[in-house]
Protein backbone atom coordinates (compact mmCIF):
# COMPACT_ATOMS: atom_id res chain seq x y z
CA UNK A 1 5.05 -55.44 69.38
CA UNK A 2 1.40 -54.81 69.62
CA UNK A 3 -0.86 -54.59 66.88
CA UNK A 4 -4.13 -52.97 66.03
CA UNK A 5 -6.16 -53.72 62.91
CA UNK A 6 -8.59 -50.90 61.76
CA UNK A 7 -11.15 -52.43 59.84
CA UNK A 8 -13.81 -50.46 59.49
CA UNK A 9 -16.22 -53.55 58.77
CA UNK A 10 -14.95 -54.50 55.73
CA UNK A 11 -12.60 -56.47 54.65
CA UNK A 12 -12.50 -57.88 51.00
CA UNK A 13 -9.27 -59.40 49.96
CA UNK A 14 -9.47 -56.46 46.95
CA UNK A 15 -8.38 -53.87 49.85
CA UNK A 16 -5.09 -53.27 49.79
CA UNK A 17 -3.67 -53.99 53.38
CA UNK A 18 -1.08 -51.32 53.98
CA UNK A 19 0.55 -51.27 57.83
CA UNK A 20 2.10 -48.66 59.81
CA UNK A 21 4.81 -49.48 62.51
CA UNK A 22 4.97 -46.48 65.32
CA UNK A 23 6.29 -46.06 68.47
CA UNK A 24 5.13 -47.39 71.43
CA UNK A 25 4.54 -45.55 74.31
CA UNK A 26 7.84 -44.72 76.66
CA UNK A 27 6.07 -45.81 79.67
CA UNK A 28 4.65 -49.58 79.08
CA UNK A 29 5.92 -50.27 76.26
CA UNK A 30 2.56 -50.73 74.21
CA UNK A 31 0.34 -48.46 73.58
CA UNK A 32 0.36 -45.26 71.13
CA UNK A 33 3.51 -43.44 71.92
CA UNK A 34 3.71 -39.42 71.27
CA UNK A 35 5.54 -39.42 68.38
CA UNK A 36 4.18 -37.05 65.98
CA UNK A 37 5.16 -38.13 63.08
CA UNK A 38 3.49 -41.80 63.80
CA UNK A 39 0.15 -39.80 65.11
CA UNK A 40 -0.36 -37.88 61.69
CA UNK A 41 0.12 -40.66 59.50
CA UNK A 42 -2.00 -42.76 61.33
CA UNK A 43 -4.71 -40.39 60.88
CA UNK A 44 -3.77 -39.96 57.21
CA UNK A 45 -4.24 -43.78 56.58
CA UNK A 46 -7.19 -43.67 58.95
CA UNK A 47 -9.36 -41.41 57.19
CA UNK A 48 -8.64 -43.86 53.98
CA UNK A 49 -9.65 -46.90 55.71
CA UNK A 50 -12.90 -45.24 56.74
CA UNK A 51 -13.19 -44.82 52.83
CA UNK A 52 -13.07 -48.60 52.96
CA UNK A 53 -9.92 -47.65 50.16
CA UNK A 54 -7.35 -49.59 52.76
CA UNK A 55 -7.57 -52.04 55.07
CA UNK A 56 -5.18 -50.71 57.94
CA UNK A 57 -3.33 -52.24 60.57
CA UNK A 58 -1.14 -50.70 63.50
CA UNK A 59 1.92 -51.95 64.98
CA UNK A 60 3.47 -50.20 68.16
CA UNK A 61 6.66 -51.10 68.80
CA UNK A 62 8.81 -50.75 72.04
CA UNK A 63 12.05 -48.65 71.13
CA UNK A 64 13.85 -49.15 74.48
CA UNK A 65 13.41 -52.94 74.02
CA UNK A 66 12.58 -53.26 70.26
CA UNK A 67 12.35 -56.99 69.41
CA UNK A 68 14.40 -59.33 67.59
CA UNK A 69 12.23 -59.31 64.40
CA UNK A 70 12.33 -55.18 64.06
CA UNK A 71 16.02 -55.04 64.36
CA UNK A 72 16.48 -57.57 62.05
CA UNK A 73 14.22 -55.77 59.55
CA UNK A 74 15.01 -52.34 60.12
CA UNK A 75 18.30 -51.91 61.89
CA UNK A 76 18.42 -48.60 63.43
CA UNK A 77 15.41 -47.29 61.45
CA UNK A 78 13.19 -45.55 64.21
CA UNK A 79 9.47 -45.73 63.73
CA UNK A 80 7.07 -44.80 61.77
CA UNK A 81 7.41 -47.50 58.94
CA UNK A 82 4.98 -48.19 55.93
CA UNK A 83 4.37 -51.02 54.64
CA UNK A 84 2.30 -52.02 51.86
CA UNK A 85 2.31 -55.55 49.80
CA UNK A 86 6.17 -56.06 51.77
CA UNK A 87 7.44 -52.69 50.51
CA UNK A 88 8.91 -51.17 53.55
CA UNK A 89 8.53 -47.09 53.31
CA UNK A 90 11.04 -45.71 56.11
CA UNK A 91 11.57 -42.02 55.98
CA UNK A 92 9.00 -39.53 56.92
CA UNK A 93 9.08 -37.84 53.39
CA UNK A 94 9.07 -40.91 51.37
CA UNK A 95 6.28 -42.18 53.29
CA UNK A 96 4.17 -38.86 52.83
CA UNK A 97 4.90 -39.58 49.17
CA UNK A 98 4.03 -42.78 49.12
CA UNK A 99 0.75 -42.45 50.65
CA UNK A 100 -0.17 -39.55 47.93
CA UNK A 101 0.98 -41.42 44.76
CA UNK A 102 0.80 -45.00 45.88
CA UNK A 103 -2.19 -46.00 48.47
CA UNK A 104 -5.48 -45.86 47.17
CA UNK A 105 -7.28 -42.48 47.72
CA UNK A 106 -4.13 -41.13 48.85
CA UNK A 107 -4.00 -38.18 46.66
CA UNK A 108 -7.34 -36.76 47.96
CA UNK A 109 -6.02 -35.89 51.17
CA UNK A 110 -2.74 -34.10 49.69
CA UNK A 111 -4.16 -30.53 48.73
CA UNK A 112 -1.96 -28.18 47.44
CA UNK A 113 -2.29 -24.96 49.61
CA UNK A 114 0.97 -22.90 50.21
CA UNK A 115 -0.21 -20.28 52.42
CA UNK A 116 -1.59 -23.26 54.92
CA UNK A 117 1.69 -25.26 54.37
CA UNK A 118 3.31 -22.09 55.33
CA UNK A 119 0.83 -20.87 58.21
CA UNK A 120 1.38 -24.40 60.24
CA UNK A 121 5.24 -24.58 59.36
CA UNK A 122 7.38 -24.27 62.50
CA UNK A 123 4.48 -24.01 64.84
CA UNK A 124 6.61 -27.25 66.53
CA UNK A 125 9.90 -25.60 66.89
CA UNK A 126 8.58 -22.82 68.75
CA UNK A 127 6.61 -25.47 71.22
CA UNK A 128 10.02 -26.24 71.77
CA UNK A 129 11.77 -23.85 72.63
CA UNK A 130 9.05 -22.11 74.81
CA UNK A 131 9.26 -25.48 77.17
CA UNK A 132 13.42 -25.38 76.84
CA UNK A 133 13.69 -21.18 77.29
CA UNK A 134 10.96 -20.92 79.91
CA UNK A 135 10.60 -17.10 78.80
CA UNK A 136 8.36 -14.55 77.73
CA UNK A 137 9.93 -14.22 74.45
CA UNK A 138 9.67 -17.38 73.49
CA UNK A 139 6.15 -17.87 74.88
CA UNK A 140 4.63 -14.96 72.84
CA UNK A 141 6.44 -15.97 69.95
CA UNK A 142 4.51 -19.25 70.22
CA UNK A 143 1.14 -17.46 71.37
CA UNK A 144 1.64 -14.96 67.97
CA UNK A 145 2.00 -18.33 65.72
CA UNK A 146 -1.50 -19.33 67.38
CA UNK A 147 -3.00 -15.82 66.38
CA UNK A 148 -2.03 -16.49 63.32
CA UNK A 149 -3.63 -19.64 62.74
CA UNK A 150 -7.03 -18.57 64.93
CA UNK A 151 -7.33 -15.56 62.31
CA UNK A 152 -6.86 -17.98 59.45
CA UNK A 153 -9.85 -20.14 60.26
CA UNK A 154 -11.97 -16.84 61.38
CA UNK A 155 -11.44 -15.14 58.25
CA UNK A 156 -11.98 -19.42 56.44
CA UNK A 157 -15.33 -19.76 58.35
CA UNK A 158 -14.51 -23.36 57.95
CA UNK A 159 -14.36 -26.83 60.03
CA UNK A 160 -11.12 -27.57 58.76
CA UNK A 161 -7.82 -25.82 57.72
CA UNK A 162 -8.84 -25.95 53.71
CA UNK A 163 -12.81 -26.69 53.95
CA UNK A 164 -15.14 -28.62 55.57
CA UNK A 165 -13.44 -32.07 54.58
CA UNK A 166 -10.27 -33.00 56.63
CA UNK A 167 -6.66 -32.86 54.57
CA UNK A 168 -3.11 -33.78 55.03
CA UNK A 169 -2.78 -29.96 57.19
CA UNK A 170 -5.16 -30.61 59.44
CA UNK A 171 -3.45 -34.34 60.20
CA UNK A 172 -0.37 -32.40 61.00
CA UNK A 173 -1.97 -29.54 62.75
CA UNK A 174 -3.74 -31.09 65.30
CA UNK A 175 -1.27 -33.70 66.96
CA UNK A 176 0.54 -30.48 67.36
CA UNK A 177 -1.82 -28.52 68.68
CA UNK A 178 -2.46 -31.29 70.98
CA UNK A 179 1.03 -31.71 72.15
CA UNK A 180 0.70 -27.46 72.82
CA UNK A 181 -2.51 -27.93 75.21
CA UNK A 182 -0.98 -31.24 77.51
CA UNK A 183 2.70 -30.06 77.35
CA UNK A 184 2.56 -26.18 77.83
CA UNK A 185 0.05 -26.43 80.67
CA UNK A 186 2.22 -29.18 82.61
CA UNK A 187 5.40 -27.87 82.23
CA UNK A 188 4.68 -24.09 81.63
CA UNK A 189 0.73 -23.75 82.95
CA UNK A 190 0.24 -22.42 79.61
CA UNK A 191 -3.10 -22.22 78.14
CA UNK A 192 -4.39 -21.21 74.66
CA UNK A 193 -6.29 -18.12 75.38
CA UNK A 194 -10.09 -18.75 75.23
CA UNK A 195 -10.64 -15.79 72.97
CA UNK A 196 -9.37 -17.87 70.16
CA UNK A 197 -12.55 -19.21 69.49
CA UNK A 198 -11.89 -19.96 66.00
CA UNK A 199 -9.05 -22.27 67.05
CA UNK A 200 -10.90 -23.94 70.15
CA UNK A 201 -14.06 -24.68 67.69
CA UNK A 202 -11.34 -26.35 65.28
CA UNK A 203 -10.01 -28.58 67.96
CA UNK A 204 -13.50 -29.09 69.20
CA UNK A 205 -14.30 -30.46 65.26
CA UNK A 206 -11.51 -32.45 65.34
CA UNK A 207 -12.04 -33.85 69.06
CA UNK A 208 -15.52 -35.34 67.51
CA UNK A 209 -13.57 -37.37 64.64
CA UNK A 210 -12.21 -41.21 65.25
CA UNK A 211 -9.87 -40.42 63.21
CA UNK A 212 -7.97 -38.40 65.52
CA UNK A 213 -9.43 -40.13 69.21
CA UNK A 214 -8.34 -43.28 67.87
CA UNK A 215 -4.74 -42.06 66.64
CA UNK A 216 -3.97 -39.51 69.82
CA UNK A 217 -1.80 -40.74 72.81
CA UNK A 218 -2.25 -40.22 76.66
CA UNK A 219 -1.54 -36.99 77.82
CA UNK A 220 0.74 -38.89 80.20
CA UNK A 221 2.92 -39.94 77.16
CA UNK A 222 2.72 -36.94 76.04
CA UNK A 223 4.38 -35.67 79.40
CA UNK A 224 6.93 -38.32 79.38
CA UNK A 225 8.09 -38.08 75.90
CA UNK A 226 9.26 -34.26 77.00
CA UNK A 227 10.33 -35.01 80.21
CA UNK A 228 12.83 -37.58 78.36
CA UNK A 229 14.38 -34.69 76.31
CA UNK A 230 14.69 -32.33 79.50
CA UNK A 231 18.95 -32.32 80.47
CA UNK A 232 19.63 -35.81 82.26
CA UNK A 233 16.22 -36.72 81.28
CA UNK A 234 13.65 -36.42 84.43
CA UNK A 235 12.64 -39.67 85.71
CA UNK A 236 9.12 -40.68 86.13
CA UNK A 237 7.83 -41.51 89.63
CA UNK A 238 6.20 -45.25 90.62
CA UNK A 239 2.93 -43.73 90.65
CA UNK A 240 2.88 -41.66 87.14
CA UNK A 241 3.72 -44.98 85.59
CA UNK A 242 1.00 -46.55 87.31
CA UNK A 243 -1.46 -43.68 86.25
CA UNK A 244 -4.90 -44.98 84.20
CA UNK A 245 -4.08 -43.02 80.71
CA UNK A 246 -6.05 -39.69 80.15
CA UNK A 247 -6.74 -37.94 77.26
CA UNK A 248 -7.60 -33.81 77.10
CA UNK A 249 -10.62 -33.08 74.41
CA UNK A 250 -12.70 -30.54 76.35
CA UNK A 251 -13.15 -27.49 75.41
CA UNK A 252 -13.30 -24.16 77.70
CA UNK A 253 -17.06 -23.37 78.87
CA UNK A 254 -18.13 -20.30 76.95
CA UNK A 255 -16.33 -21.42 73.54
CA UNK A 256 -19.66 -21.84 71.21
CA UNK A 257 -19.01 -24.66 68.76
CA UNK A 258 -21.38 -23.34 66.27
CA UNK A 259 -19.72 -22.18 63.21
C-alpha cells in the first residue's frame, strides 16, 4: 500500500484526519489507479483539505496483490474506503453521505440541483458502450449527451457546472469527461468536437485546479483499466508497462478560455 498525505500546510491536531483507500494503478501496483469512483472522492475530500477543514491522507492499494492487512480489514470490499476517527465507510453511497453529513465542510460541496444531477447521469454508460459497440449509434448517442452538457454551461456562462465555485457535479463530471478524451481517442480516435467551446473552457478550468491534477491518473491507466474489461482482457506489451506516465490537459488551439 502506498500512501499520500495532503496537507495543505497545516496540520493542528483539531483537524479531523479522515483517509481514503483507492485503487492502485493495474500496471505497478502504486500509483492512482482509474477508478472513478476513488478519483471523485478524492477530489471531494481534496477541495476540503484545501479549506484546511480536513487533514487528508491517500492510500492506494494493489487489488491484484492486496496485502495481508486490507484483507484482513475489509475482506472482499473493493476500494474506495473512508475512514475517519477508525470508522470504516465502504460503499460508494454511504461514503457520499458520509462526507455531506459527517466531515467537516462536507455539506458545502453537496448542492442540490436536479436538472445537473440529471444532465451528467448516464454520461458513463454510454462511454461504455460506444468503446464495446464500436458504432455510429452508439457514438452519437454519446456525442448528443456532450451537446447537452456544452449547451448547459453556454446558456450557465459559468466556470463550473452550478457557479463559479466547484461542487460535488463537477467532481463527478470531470473524471468522466476525462476518461471520454484518453479512452475514446485510443480505442475509437474519438475526439470531442472543438466547437464545444463551452465544454473545452470547462475542462480547461478544471485542468488549472490541484484538486483535480493531483487526484487524475495516467492516461496509460486509464488505457489499461479498459483494455482489462475488453473479452479475454488484452494484455499489455513490455514496453507500455515500462511507459513514463502521461497525463492529457491541453486544450485544442483556437478554444478561447475567456469566459
Amino acid at each position: 500500500m502506498a500512501d499520500d498525505a495532503v496537507q495543505n500546510g497545516n496540520n493542528h491536531t483539531d483537524i479531523p484526519e479522515i483517509e481514503l483507500i483507492i485503487k492502485a494503478s493495474t500496471i505497478d501496483g502504486r500509483r492512482k489507479g482509474a477508478c472513478l469512483f476513488c478519483q471523485e472522492y478524492f477530489m471531494d475530500l481534496y477541495l476540503l483539505a484545501e479549506l484546511k477543514t480536513i487533514c487528508l491522507k491517500v492510500t492506494t492499494v494493489d487489488m491484484q496483490k492486496p496485502p495481508p492487512d486490507f484483507r484482513t480489514n475489509f475482506e472482499a470490499t473493493p476500494p474506495p474506503i473512508l475512514i475517519d476517527n477508525g470508522l470504516a465507510v465502504l460503499e460508494n453511497e454511504k461514503i457520499e453521505r458520509h462526507i455531506m453529513k459527517n466531515v467537516p465542510g462536507g455539506h458545502n460541496l453537496f448542492v442540490q440541483d436536479k436538472e445537473v444531477a440529471t444532465l451528467i447521469e448516464n454520461l458513463y454508460s454510454k462511454l461504455k458502450l460506444m468503446l464495446l459497440k464500436k458504432d455510429e449509434v452508439s457514438t452519437n448517442n454519446l456525442m448528443s449527451h456532450l451537446r447537452k452538457i456544452n449547451a448547459h454551461l453556454q446558456r450557465n456562462n459559468q466556470r463550473f457546472l452550478t457557479g463559479d465555485t466547484m461542487c460535488c457535479f463537477d467532481c463527478e463530471l470531470m473524471p468522466r469527461l476525462q476518461h471520454i478524451r484518453v479512452a475514446g481517442k485510443y480505442f475509437l480516435d474519438f475526439d470531442i468536437p472543438v466547437e464545444m467551446a463551452a465544454l473545452w473552457r470547462y475542462m480547461y478550468h478544471m485542468y488549472q485546479l490541484d484538486a483535480f491534477t493531483q487526484s487524475c491518473p495516467a492516461d496509460q491507466d486509464i488505457i489499461n483499466h479498459y483494455k482489462l474489461q475488453q473479452v479475454g482482457g488484452m494484455k499489455m506489451k513490455k514496453h507500455e508497462e515500462l511507459e513514463t506516465p502521461t497525463f492529457t490537459t491541453s486544450i485544442p488551439v483556437g478554444v478561447s478560455t475567456e469566459g
